[in-house]
Protein backbone atom coordinates (compact mmCIF):
# COMPACT_ATOMS: atom_id res chain seq x y z
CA UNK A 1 36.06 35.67 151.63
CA UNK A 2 35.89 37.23 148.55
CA UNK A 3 34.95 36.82 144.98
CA UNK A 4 37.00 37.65 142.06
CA UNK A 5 35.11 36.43 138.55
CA UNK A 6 34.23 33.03 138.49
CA UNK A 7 36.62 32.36 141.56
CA UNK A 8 35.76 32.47 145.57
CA UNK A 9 38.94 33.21 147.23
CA UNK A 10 38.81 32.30 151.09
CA UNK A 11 41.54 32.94 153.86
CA UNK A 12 41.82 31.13 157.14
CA UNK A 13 44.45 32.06 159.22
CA UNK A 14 47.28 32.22 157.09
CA UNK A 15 46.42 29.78 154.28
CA UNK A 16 44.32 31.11 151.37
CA UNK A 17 42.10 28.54 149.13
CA UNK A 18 41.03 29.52 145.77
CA UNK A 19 37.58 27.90 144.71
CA UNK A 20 36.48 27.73 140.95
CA UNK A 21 34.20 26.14 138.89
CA UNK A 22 36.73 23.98 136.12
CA UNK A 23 33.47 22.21 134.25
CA UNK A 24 33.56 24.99 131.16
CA UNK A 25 36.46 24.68 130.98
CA UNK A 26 37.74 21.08 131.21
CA UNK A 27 34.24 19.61 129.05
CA UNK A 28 35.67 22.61 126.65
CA UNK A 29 35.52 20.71 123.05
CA UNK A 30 34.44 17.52 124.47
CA UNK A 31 32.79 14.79 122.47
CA UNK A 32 31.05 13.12 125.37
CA UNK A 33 31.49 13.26 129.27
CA UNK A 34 29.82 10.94 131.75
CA UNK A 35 29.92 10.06 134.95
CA UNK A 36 29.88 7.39 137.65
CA UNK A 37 29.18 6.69 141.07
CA UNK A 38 32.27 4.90 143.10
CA UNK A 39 32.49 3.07 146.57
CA UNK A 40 32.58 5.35 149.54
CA UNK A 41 30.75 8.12 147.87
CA UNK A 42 33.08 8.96 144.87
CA UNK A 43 32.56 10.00 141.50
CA UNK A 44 34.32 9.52 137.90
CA UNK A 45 33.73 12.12 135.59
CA UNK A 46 34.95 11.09 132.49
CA UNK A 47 35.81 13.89 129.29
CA UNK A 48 36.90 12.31 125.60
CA UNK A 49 37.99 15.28 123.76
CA UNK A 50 37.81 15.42 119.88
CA UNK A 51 41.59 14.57 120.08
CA UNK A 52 41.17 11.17 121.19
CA UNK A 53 42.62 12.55 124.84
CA UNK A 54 39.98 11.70 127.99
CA UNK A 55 40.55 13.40 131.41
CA UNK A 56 39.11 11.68 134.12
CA UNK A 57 38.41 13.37 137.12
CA UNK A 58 37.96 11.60 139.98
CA UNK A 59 35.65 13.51 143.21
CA UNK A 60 35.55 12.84 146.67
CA UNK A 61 32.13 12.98 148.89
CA UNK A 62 32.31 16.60 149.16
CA UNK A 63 33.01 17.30 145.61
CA UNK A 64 37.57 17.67 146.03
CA UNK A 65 39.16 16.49 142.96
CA UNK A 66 41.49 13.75 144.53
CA UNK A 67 42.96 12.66 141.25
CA UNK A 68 43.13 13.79 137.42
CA UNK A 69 44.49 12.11 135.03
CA UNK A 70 44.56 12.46 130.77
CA UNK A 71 45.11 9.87 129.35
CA UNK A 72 46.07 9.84 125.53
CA UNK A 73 44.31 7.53 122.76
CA UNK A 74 47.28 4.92 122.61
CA UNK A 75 46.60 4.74 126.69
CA UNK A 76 49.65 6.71 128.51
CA UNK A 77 48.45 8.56 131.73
């Protein structure tokens, strides 16, 4: 395990995982972002940028991103 910036790079066995921390820069020129809890231990985090564009993030129980989606103001994913 190592640490290179803001990221924590970590090898077992042969696979290497690369851990950073995305909130700077995904709420980066954000109008609002808020969040909510979902079944099972989930959570939304919701970004509307100035553009009209929201990402939503959604989190499993131990904090993986398990789907991300922008979705533009006229409501395309």
């Amino acid at each position: 395990m190592r640490e290179v910036g803001d990221r924590v790079i970590i090898q077992i066995n042969n696979q290497i995982f690369v851990e950073s921390n995305e909130e700077d820069r995904m709420s980066r020129g954000a109008e609002e972002v808020y969040y909510e809890d979902l079944p099972r231990g989930r959570t939304r985090e919701t970004i509307v940028r100035r553009n009209g564009n929201r990402i939503v993030t959604i989190r499993d129980r131990y904090g993986d991103v398990i789907q991300r989606s922008r979705i533009t103001p006229d409501g395309r994913e």
